[in-house]
PDB file of N, CA and C in Angstrom:
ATOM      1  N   UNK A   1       0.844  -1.169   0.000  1.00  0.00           N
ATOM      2  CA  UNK A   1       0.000   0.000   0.000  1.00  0.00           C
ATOM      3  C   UNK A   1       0.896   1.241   0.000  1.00  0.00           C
ATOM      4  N   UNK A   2       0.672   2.464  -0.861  1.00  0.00           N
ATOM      5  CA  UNK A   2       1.609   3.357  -1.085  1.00  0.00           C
ATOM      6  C   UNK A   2       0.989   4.394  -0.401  1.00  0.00           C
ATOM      7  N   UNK A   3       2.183   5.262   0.494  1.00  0.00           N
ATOM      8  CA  UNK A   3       1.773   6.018   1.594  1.00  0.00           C
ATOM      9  C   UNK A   3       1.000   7.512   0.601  1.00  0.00           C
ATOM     10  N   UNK A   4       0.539   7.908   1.367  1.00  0.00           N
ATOM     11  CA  UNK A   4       0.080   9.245   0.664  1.00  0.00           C
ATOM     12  C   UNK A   4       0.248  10.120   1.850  1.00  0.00           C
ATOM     13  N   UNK A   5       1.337  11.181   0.855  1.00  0.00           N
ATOM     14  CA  UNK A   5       1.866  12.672   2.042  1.00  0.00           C
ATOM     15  C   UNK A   5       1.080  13.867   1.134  1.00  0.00           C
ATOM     16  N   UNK A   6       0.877  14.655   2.138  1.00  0.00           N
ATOM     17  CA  UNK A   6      -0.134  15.717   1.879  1.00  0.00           C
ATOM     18  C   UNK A   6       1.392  16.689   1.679  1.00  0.00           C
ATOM     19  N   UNK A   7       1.394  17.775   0.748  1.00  0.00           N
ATOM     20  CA  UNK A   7       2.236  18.340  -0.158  1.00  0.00           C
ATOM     21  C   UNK A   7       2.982  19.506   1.120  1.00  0.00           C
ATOM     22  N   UNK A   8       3.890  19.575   1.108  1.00  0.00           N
ATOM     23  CA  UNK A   8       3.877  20.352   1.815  1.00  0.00           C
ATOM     24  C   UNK A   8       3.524  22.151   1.824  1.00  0.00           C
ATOM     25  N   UNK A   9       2.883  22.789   2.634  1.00  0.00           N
ATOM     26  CA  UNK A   9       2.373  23.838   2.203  1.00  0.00           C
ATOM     27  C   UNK A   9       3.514  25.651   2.695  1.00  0.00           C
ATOM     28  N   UNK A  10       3.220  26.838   1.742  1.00  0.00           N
ATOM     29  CA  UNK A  10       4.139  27.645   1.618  1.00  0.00           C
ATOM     30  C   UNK A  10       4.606  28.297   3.123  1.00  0.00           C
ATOM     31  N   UNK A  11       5.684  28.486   3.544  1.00  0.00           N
ATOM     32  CA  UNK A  11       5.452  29.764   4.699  1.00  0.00           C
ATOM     33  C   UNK A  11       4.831  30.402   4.548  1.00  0.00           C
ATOM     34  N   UNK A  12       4.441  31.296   4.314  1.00  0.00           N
ATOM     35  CA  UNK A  12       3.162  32.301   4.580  1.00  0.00           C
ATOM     36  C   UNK A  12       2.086  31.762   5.041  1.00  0.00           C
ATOM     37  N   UNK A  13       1.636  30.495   4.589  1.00  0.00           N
ATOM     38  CA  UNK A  13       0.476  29.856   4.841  1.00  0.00           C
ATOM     39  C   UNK A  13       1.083  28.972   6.306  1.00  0.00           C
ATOM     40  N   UNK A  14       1.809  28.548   6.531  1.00  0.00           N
ATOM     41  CA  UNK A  14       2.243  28.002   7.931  1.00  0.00           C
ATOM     42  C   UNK A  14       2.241  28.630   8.796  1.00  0.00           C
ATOM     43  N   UNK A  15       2.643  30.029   8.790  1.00  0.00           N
ATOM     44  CA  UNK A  15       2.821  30.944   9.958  1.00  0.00           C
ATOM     45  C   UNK A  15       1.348  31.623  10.350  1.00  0.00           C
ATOM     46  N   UNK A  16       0.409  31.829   9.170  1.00  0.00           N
ATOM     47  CA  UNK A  16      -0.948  32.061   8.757  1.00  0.00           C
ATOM     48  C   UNK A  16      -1.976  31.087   9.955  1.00  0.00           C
ATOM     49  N   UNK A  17      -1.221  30.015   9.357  1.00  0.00           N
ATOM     50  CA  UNK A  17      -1.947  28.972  10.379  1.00  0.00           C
ATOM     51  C   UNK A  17      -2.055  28.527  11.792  1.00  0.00           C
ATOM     52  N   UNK A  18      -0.250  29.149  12.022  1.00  0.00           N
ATOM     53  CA  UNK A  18       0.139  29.236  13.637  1.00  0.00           C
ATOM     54  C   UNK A  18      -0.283  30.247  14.269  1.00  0.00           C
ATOM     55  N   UNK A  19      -0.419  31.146  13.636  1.00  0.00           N
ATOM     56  CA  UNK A  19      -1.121  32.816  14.061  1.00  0.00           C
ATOM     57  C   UNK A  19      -2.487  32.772  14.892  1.00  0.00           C
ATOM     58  N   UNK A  20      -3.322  31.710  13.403  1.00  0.00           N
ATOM     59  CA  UNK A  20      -4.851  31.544  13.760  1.00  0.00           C
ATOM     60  C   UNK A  20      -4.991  30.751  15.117  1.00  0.00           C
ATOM     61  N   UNK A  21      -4.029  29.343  15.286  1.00  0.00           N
ATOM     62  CA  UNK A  21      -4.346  28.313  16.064  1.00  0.00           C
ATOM     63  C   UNK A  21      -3.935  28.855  17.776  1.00  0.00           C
ATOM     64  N   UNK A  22      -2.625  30.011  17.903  1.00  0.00           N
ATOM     65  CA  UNK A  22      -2.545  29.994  19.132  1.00  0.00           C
ATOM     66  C   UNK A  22      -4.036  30.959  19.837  1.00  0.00           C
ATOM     67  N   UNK A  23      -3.459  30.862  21.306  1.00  0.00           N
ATOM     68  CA  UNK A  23      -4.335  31.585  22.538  1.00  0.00           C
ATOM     69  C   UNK A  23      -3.397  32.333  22.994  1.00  0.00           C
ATOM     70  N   UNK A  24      -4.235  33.705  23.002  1.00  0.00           N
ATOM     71  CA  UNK A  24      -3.495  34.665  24.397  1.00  0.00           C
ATOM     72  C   UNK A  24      -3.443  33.964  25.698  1.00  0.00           C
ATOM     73  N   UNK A  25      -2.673  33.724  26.533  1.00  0.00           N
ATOM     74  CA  UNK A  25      -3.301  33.715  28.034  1.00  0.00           C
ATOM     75  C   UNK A  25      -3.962  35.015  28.613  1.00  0.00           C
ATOM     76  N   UNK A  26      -4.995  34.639  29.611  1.00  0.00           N
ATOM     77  CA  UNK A  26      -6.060  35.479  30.226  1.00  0.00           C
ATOM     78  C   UNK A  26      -4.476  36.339  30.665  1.00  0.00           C
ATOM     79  N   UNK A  27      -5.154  37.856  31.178  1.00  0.00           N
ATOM     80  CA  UNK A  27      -4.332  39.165  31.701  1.00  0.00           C
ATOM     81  C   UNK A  27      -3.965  38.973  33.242  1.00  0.00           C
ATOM     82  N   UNK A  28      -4.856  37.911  33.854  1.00  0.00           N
ATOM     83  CA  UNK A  28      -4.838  37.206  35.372  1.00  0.00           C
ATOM     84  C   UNK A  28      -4.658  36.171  35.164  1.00  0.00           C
ATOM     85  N   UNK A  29      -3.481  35.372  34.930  1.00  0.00           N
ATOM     86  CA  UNK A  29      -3.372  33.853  35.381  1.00  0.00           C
ATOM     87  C   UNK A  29      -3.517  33.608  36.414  1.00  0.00           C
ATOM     88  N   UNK A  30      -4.607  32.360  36.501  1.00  0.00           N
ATOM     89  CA  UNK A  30      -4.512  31.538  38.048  1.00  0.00           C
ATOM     90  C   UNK A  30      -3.929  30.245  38.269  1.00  0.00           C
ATOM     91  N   UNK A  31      -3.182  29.744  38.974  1.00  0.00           N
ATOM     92  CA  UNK A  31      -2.645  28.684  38.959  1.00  0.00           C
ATOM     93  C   UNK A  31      -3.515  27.610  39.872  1.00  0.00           C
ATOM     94  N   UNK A  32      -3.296  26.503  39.455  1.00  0.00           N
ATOM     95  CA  UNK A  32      -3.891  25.207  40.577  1.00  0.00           C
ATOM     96  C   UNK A  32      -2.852  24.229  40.286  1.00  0.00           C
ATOM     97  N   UNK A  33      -3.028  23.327  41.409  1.00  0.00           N
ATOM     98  CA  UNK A  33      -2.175  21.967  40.872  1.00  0.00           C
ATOM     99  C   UNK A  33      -3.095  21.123  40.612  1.00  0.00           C
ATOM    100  N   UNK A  34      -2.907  19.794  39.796  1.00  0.00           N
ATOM    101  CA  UNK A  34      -3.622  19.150  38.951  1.00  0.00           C
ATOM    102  C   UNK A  34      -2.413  17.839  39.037  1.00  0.00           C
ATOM    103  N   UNK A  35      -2.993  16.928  39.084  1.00  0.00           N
ATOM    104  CA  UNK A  35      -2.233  15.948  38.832  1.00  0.00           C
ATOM    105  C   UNK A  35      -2.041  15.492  37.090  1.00  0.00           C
ATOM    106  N   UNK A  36      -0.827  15.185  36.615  1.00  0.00           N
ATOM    107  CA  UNK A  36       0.182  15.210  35.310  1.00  0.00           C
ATOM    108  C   UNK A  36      -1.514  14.279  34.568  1.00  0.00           C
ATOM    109  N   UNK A  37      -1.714  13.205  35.186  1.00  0.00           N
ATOM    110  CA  UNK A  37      -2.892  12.961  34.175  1.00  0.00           C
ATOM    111  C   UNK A  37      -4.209  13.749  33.681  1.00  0.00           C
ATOM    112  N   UNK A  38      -4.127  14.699  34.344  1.00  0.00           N
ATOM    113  CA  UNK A  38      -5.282  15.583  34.228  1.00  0.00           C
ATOM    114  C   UNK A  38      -5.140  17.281  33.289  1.00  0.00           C
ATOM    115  N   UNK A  39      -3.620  16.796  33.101  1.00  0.00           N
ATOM    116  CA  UNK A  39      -3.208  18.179  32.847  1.00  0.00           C
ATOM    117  C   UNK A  39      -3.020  18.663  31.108  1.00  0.00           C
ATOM    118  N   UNK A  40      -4.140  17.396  30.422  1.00  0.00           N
ATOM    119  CA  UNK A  40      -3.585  18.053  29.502  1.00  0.00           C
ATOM    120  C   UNK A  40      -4.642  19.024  28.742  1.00  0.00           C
ATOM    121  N   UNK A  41      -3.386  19.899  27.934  1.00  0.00           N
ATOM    122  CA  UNK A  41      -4.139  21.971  27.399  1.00  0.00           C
ATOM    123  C   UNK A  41      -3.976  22.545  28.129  1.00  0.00           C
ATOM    124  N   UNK A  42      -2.716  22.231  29.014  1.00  0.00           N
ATOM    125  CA  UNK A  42      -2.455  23.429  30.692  1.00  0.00           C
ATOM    126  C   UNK A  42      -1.551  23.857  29.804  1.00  0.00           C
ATOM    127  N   UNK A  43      -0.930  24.960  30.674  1.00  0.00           N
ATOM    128  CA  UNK A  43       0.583  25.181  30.804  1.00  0.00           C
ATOM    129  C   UNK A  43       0.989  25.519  31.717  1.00  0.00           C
ATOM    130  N   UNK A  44       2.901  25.087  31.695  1.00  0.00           N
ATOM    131  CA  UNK A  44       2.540  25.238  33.361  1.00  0.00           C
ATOM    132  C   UNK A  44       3.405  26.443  33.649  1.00  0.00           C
ATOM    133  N   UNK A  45       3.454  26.747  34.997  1.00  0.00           N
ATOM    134  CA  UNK A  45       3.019  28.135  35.518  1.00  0.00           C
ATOM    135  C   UNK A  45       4.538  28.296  36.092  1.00  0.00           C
ATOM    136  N   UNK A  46       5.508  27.281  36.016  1.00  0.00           N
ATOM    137  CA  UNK A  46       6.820  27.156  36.574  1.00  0.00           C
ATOM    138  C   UNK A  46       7.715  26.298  35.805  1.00  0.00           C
ATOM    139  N   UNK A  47       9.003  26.187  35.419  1.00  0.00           N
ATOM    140  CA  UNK A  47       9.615  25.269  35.379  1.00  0.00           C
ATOM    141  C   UNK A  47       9.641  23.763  36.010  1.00  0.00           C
ATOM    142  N   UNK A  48       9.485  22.738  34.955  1.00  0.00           N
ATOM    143  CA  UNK A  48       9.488  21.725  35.916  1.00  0.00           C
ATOM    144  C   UNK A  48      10.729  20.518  35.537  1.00  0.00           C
ATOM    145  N   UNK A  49      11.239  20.257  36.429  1.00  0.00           N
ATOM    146  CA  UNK A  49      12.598  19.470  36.122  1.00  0.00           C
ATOM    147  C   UNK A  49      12.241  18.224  36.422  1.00  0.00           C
ATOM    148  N   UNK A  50      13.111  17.157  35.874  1.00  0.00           N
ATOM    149  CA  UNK A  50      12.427  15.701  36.356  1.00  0.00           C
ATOM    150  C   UNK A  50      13.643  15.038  37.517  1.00  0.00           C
ATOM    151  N   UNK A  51      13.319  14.245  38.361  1.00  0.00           N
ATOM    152  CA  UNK A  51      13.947  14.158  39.405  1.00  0.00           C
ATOM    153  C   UNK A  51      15.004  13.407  38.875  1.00  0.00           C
ATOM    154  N   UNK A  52      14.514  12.597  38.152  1.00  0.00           N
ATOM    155  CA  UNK A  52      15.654  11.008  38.128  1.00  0.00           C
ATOM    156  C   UNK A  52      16.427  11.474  36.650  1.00  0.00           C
ATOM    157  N   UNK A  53      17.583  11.164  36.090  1.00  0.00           N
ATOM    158  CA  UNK A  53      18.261  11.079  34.533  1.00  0.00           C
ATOM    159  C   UNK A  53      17.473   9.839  33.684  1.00  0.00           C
ATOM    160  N   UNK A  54      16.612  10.505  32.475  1.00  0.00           N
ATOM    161  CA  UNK A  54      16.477   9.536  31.667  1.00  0.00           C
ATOM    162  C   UNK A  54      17.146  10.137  30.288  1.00  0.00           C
ATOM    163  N   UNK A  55      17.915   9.061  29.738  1.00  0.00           N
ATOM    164  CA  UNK A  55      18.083   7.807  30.550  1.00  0.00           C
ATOM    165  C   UNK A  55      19.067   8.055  31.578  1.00  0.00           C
ATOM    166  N   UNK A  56      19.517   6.871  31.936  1.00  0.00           N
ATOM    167  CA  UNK A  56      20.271   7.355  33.021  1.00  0.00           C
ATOM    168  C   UNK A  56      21.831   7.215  33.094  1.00  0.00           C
ATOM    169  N   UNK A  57      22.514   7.187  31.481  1.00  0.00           N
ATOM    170  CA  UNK A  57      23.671   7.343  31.269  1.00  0.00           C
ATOM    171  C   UNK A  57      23.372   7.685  29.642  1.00  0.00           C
ATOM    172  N   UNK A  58      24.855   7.925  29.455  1.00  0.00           N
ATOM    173  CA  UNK A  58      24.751   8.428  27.704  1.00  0.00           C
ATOM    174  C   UNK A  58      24.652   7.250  27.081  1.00  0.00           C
ATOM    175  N   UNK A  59      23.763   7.846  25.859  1.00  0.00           N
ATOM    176  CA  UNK A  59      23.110   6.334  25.027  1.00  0.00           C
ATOM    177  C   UNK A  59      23.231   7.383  23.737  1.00  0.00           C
ATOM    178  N   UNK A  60      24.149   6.788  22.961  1.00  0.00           N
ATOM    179  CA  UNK A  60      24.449   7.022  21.315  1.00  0.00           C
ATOM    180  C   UNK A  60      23.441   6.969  20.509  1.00  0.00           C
ATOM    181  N   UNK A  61      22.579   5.445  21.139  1.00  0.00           N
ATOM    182  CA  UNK A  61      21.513   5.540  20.065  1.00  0.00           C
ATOM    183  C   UNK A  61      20.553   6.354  20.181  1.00  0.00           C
ATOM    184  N   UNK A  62      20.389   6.588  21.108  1.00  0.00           N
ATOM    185  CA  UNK A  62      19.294   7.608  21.425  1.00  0.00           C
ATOM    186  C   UNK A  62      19.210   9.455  21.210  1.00  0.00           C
ATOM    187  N   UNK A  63      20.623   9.242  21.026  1.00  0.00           N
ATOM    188  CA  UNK A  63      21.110  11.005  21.032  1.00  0.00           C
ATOM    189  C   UNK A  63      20.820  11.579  19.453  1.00  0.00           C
ATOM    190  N   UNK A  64      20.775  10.626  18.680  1.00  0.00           N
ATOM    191  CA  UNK A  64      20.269  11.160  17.617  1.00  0.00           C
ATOM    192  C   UNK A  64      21.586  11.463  16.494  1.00  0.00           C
ATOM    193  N   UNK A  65      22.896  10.904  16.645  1.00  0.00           N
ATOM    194  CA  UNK A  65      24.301  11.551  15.995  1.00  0.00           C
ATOM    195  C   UNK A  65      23.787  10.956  14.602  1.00  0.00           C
ATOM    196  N   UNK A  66      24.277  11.795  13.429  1.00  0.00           N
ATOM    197  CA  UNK A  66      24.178  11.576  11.956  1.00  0.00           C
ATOM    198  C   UNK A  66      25.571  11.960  11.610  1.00  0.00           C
ATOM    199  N   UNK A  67      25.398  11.137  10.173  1.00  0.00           N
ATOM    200  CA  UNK A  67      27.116  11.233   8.984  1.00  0.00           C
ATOM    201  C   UNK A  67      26.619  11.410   7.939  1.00  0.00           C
ATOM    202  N   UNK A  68      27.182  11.803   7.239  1.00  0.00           N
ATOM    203  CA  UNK A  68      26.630  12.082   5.919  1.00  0.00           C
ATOM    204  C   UNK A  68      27.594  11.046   5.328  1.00  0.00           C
ATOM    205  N   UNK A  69      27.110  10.515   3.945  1.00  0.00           N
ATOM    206  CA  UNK A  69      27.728   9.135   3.127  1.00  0.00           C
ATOM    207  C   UNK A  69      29.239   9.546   2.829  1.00  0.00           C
ATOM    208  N   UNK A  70      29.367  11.426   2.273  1.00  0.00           N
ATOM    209  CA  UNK A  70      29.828  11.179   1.699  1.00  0.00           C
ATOM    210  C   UNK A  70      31.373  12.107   2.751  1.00  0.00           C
ATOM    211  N   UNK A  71      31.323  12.059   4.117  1.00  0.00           N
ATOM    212  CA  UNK A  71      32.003  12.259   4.759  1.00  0.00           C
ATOM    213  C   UNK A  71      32.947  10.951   5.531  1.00  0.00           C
ATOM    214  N   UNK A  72      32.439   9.758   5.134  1.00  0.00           N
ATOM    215  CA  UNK A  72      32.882   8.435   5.891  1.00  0.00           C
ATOM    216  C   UNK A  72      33.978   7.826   4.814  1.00  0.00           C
TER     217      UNK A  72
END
């Protein structure tokens, strides 16, 4: 089955589209806490750091490194 990609469309029309889709935040933010399953269409109101390292040492495969063919 042959994939079908929708074309990609011009800048003007991308930024057009990001323009339309965001929200102001209200002029009074109020904050609550909410537990992480409940939270989603928030934003949150602080930095949040995660306690533990994931992963939890350096992993090559995961980091994402590229070569180009014609540099090897």
């Amino acid at each position: 089955m042959a994939a079908h990609f929708k074309p990609l469309m011009p800048l003007d029309d991308a930024w057009s589209a990001l323009h339309t889709a965001l929200q102001a935040l209200p002029a009074r933010v109020l904050t609550e806490a909410v537990d992480s399953m409940d939270a989603l269409g928030r934003v949150l109101a602080e930095p949040l750091c995660s306690t533990v390292a994931v992963p939890p040492a350096d992993n090559a495969a995961m980091d994402g490194y590229a070569v180009r063919a014609a540099d090897c």
